[in-house]
N, C-alpha and C. Protein backbone atom coordinates (compact mmCIF):
# COMPACT_ATOMS: atom_id res chain seq x y z
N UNK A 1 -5.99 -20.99 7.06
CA UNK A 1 -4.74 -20.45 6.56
C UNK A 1 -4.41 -19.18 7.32
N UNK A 2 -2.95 -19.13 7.97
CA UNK A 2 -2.96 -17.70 8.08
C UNK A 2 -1.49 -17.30 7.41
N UNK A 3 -1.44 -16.23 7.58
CA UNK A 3 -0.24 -15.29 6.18
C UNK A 3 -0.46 -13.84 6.58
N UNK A 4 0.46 -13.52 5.91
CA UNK A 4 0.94 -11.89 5.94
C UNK A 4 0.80 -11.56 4.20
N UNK A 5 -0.25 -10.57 3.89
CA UNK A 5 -0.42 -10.15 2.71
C UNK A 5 0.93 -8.67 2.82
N UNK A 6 1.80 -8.55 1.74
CA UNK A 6 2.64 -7.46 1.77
C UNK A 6 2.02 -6.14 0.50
N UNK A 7 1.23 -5.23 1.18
CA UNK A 7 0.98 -4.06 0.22
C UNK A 7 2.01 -3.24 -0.03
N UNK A 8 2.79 -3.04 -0.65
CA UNK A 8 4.19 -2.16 -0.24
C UNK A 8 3.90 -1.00 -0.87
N UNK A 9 3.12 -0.45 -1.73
CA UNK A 9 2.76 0.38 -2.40
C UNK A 9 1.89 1.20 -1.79
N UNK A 10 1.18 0.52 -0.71
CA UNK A 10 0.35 1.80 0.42
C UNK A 10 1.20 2.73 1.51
N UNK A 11 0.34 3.08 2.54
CA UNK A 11 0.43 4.19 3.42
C UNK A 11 -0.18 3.70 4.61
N UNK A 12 0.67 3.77 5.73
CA UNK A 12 -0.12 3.49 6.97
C UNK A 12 -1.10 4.14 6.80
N UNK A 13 -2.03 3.61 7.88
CA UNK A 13 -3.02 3.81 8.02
C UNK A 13 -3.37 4.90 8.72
N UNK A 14 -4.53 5.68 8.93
CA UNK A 14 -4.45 6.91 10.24
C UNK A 14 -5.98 7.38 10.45
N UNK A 15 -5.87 7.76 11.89
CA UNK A 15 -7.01 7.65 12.50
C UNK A 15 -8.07 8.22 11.77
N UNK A 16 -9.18 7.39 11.82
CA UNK A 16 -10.83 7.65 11.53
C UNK A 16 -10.78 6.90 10.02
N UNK A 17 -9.70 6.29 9.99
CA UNK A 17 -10.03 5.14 8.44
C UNK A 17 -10.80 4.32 8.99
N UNK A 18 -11.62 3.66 7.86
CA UNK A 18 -12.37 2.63 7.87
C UNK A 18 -12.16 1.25 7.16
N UNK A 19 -12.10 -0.11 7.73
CA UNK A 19 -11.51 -1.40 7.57
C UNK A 19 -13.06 -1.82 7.45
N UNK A 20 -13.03 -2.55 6.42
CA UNK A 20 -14.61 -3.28 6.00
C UNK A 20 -14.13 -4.76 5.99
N UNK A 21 -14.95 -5.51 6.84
CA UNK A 21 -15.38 -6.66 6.96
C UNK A 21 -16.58 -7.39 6.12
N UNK A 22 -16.62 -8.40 4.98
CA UNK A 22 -17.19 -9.08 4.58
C UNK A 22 -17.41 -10.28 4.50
N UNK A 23 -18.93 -10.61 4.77
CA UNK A 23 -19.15 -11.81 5.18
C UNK A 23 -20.31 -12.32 4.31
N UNK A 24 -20.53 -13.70 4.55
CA UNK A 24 -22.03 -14.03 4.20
C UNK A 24 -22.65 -14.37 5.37
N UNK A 25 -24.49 -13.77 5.37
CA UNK A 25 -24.82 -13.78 6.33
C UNK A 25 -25.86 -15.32 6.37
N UNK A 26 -26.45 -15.97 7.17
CA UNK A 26 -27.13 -17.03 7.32
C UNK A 26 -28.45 -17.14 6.17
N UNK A 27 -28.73 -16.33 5.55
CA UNK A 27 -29.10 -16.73 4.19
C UNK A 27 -28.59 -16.18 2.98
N UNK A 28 -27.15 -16.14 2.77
CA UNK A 28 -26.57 -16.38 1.70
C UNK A 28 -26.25 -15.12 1.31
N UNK A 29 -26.57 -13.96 1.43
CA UNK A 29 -26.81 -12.65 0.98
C UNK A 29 -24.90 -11.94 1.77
N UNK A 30 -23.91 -11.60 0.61
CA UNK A 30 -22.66 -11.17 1.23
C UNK A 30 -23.02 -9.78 1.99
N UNK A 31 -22.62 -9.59 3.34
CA UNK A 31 -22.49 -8.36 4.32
C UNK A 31 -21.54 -7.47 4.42
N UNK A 32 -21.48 -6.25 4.29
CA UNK A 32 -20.37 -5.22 4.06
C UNK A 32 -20.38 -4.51 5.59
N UNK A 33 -19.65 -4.95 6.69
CA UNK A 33 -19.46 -3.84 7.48
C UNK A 33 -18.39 -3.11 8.11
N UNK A 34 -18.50 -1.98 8.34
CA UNK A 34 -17.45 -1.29 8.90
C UNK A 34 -16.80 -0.80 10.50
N UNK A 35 -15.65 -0.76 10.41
CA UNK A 35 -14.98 -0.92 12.04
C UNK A 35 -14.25 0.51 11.36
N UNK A 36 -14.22 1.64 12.64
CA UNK A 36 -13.32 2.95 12.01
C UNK A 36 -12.14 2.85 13.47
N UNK A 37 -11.16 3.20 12.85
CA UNK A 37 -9.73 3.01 13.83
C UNK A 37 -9.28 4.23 14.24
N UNK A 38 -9.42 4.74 15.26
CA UNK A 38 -8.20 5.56 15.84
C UNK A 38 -7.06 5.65 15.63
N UNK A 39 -5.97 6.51 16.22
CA UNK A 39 -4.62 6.57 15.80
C UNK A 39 -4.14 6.28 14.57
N UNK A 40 -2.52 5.88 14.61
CA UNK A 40 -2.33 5.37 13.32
C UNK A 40 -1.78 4.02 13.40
N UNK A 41 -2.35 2.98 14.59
CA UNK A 41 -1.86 1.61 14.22
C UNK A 41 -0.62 1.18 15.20
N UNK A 42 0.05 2.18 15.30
CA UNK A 42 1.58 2.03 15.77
C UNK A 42 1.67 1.96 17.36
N UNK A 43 0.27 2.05 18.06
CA UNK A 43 0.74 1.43 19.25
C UNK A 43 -0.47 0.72 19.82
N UNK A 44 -0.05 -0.22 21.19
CA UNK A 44 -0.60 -1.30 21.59
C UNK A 44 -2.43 -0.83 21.76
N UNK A 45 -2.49 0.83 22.29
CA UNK A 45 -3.61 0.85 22.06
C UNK A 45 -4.37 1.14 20.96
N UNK A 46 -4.05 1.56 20.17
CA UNK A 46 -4.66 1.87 18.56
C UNK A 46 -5.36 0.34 18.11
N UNK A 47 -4.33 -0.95 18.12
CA UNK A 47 -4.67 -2.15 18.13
C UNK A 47 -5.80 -2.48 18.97
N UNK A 48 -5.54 -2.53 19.88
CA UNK A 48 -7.06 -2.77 20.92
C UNK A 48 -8.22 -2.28 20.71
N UNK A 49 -8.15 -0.58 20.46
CA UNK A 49 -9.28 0.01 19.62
C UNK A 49 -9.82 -0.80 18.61
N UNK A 50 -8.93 -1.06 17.83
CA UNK A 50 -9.50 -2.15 16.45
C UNK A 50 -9.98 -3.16 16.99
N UNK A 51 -9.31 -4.50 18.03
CA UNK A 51 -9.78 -5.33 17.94
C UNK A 51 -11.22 -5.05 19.01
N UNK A 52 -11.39 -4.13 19.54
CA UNK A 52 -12.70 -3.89 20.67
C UNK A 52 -13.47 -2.93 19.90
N UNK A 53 -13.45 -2.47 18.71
CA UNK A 53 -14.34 -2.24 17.43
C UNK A 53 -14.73 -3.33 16.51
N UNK A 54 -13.86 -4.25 15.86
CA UNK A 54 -14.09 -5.12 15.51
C UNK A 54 -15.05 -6.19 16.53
N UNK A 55 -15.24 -6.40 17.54
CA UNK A 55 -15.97 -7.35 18.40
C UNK A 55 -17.31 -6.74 18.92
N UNK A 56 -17.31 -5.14 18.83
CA UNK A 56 -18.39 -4.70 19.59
C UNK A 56 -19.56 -4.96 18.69
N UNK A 57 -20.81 -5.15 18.84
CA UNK A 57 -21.77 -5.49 18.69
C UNK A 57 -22.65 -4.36 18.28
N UNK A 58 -22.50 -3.46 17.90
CA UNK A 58 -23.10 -2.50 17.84
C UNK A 58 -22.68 -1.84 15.96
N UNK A 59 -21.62 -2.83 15.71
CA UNK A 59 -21.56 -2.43 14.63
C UNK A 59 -21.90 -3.40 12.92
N UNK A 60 -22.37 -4.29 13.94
CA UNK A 60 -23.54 -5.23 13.02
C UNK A 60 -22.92 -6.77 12.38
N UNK A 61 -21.43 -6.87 13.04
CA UNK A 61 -20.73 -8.16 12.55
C UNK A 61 -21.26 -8.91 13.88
N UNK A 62 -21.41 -10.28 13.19
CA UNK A 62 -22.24 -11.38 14.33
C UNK A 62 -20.90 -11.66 15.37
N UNK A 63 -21.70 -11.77 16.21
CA UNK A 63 -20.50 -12.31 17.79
C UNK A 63 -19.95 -13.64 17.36
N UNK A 64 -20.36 -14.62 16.38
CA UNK A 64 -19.42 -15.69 16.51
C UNK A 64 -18.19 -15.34 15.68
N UNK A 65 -17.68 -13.99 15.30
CA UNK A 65 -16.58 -13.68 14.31
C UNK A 65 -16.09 -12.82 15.50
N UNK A 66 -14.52 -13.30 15.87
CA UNK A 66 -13.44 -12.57 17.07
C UNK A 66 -12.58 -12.19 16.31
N UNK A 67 -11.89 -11.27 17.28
CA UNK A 67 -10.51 -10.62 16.47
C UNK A 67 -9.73 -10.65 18.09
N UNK A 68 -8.79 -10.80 17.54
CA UNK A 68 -7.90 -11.12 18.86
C UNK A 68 -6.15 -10.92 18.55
N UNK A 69 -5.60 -11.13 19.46
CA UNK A 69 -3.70 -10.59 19.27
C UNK A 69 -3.57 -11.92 19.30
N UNK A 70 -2.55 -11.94 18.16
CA UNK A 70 -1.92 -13.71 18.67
C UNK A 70 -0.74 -13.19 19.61
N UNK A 71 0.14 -14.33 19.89
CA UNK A 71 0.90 -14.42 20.50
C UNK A 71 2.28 -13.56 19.92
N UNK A 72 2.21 -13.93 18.59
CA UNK A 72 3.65 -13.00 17.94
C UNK A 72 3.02 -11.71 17.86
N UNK A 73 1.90 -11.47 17.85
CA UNK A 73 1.64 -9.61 18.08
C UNK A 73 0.76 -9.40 16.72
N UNK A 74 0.37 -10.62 16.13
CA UNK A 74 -0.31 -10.14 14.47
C UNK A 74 -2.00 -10.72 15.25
N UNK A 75 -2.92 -9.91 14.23
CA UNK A 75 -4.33 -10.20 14.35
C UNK A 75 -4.80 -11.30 14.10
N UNK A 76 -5.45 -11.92 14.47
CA UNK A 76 -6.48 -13.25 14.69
C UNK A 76 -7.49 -12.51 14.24
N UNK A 77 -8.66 -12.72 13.30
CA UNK A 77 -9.57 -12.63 13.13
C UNK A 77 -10.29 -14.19 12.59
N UNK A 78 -11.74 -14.57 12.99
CA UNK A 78 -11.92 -16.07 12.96
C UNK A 78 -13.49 -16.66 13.52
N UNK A 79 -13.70 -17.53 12.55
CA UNK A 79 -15.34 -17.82 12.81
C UNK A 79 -15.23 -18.40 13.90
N UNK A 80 -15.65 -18.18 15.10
CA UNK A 80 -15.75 -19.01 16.27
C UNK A 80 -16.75 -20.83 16.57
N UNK A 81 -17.52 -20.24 14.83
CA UNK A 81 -18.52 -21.32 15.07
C UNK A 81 -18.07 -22.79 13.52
N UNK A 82 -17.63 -21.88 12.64
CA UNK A 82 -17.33 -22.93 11.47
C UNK A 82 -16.03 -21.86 11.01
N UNK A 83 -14.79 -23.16 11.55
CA UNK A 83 -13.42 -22.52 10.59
C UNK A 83 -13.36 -22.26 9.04
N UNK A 84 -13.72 -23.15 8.71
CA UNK A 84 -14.18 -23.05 6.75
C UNK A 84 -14.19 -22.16 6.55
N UNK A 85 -15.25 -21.16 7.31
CA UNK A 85 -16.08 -20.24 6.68
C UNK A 85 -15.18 -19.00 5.88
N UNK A 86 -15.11 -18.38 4.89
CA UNK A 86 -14.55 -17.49 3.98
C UNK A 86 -15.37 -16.34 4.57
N UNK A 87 -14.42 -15.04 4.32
CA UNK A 87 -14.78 -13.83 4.55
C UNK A 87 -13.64 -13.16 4.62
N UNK A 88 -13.47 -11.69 4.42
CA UNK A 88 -12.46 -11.14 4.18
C UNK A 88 -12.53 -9.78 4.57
N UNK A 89 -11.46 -9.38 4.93
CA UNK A 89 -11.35 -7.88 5.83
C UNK A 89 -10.77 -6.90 4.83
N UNK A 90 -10.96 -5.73 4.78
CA UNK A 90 -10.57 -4.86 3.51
C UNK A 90 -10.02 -3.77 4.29
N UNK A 91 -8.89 -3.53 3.86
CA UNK A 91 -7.91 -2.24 4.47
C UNK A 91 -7.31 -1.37 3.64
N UNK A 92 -7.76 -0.40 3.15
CA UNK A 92 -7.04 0.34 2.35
C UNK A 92 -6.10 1.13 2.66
N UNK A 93 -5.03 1.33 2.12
CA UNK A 93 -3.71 2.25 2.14
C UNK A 93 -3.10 1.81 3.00
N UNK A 94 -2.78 0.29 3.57
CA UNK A 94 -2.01 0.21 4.63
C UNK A 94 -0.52 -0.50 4.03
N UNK A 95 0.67 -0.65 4.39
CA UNK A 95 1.57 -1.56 3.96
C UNK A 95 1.49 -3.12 4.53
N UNK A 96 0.54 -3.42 5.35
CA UNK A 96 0.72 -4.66 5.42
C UNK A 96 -0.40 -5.40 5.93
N UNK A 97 -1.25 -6.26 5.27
CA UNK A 97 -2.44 -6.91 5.40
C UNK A 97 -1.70 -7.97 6.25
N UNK A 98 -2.46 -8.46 8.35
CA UNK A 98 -2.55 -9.26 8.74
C UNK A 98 -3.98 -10.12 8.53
N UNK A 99 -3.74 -11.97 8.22
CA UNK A 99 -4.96 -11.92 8.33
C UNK A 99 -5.15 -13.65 8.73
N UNK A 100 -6.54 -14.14 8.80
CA UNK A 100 -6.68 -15.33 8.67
C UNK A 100 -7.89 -15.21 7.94
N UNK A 101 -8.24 -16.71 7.31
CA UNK A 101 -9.33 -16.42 6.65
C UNK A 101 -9.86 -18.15 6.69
């Protein structure tokens, strides 16, 4: 599925917030980790920051989970190995949740 969640009641976002990624890990146990963002979102590199935080390896989410630009300009995030798979990205104070799940 992908969709546009509408928060209208938040606040962009701004640099050194933190977006938590949750997952389950290969024995069952749910994983809480965190990606922290630069800027405030609003330009092409702030995005890249995210998605080359979100992918780097160093911050403990497994390499078969990408984040990527689609084509209309919204985030791809996505199990590379089983589409099924559920997990969910957490953004606080922003006005507008992109997502797939």
């Amino acid at each position: 599925t992908t969709g546009n969640v509408d928060v209208s009641s938040g606040t962009p976002f701004t640099g050194g917030e933190e977006f938590v990624f949750v997952f389950t890990d290969d024995n069952g146990v749910e994983q809480n980790k965190v990606v922290t963002i630069t800027g405030d979102g609003s330009t092409l590199e702030d995005y890249n920051h995210f998605v080359n935080g979100f992918n780097s390896t160093t911050n403990g989410i497994p390499a078969k989970y990408l984040a990527s630009k689609k084509s209309d300009g919204t985030l791809l995030i996505q199990n590379t190995i089983n589409s099924s798979d559920k997990f969910k990205l957490l953004l606080q104070g922003v006005n507008k949740i992109l997502y797939r799940s």
